[in-house]
C-alpha atoms as a PDB file:
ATOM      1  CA  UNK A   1     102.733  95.818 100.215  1.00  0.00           C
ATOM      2  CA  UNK A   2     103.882  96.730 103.533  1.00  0.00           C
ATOM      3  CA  UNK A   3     106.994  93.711 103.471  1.00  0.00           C
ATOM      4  CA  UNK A   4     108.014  94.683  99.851  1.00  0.00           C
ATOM      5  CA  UNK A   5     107.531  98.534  99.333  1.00  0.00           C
ATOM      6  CA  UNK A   6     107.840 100.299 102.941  1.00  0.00           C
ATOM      7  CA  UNK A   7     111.475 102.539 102.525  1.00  0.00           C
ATOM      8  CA  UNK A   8     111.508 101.820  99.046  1.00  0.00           C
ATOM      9  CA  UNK A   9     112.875 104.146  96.564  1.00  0.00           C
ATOM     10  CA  UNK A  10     110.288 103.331  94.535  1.00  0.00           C
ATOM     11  CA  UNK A  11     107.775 106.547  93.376  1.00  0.00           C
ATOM     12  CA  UNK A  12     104.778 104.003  93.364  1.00  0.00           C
ATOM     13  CA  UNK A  13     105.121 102.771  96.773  1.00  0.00           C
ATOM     14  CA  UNK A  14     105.839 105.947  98.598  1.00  0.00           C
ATOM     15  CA  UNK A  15     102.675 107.693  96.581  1.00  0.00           C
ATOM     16  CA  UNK A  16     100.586 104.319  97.693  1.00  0.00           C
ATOM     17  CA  UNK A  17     102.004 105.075 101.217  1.00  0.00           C
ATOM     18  CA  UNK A  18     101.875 108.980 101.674  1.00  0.00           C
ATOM     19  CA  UNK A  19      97.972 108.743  99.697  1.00  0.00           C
ATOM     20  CA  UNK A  20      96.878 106.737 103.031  1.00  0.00           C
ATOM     21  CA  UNK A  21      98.847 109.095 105.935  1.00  0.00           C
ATOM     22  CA  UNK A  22      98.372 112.051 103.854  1.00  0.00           C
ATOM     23  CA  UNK A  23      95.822 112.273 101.700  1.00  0.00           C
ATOM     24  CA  UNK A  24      95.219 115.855  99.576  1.00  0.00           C
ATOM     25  CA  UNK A  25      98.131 117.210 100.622  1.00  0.00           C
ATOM     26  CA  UNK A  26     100.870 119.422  98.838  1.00  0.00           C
ATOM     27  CA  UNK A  27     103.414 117.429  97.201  1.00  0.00           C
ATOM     28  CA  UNK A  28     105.754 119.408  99.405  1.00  0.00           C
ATOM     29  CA  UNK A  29     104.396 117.926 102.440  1.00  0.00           C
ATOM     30  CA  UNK A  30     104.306 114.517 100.642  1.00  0.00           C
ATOM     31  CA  UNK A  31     107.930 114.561  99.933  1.00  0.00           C
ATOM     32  CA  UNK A  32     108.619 115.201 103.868  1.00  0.00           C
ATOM     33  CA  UNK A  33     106.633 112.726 104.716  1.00  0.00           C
ATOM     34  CA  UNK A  34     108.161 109.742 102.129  1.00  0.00           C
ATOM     35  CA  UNK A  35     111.563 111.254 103.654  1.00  0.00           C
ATOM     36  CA  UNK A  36     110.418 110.831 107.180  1.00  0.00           C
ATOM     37  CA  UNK A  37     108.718 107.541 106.499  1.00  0.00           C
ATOM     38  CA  UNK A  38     112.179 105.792 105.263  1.00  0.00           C
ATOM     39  CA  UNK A  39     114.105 107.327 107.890  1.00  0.00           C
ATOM     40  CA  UNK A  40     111.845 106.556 111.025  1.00  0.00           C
ATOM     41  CA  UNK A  41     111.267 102.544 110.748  1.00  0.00           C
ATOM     42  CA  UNK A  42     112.402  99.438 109.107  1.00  0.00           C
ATOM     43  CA  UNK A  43     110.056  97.824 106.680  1.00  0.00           C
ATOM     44  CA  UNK A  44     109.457  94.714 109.714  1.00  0.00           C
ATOM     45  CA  UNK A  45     108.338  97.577 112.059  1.00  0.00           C
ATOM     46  CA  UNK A  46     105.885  98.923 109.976  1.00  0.00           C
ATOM     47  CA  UNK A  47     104.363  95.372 109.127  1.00  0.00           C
ATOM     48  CA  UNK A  48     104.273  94.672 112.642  1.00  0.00           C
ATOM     49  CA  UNK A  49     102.953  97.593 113.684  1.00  0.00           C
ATOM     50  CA  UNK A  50     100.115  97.445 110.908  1.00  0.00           C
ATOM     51  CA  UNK A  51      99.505  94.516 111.904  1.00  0.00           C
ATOM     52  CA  UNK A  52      98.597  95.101 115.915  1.00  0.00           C
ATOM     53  CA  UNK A  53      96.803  98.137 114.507  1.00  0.00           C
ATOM     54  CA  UNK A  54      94.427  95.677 112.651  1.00  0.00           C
ATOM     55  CA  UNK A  55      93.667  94.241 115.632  1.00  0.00           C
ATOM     56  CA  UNK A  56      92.071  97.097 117.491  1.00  0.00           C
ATOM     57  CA  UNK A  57      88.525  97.004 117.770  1.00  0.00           C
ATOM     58  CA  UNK A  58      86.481  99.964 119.519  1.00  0.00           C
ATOM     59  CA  UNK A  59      83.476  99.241 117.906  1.00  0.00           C
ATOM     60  CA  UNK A  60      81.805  98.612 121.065  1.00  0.00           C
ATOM     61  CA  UNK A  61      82.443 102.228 122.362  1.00  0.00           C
ATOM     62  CA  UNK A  62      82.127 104.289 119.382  1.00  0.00           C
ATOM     63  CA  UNK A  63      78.762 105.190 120.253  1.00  0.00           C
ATOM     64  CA  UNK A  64      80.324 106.757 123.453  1.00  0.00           C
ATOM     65  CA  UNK A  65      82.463 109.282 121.515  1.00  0.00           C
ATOM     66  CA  UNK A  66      80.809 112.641 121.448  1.00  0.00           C
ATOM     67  CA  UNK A  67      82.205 115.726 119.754  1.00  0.00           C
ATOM     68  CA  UNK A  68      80.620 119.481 118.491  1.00  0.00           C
ATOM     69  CA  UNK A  69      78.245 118.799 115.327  1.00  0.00           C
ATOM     70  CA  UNK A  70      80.405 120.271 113.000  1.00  0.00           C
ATOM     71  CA  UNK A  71      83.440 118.144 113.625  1.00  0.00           C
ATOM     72  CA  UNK A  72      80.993 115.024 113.567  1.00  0.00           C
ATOM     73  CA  UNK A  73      79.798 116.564 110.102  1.00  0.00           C
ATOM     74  CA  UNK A  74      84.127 116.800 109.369  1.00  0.00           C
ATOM     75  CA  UNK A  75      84.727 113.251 110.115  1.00  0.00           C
ATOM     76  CA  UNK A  76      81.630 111.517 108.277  1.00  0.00           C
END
């Protein structure tokens, strides 16, 4: 999706896009967003750097993270 649709002028990619960066947000803000996303990195980029995001695993300190109830509650 990434290879094919990343820049694209296409409505259906940028919404698939924007939906995962920015999801429930005003279309305004979408718009910006699809604008900034063509602008700021080639469609390789973005593959490559989804790609060595994949790879991250922090599974084995998650338990370490600690945070105020209510933002726990916020993130769940």
């Amino acid at each position: 999706m990434i290879r094919e649709g990343w820049g694209s002028s296409s409505p259906l990619y940028r919404n698939f896009f924007t939906a995962g960066f920015l999801p429930d947000t005003p279309r305004a803000v979408q718009d910006r967003f699809d604008k900034f996303q063509r602008a700021s990195v080639s469609p390789e980029n973005a593959l490559r750097l989804h790609e060595l995001r994949s790879m991250i695993d922090v599974t084995d300190i998650a338990a370490d993270v600690t945070a105020p109830l209510e933002e726990g509650r916020r993130i769940a």
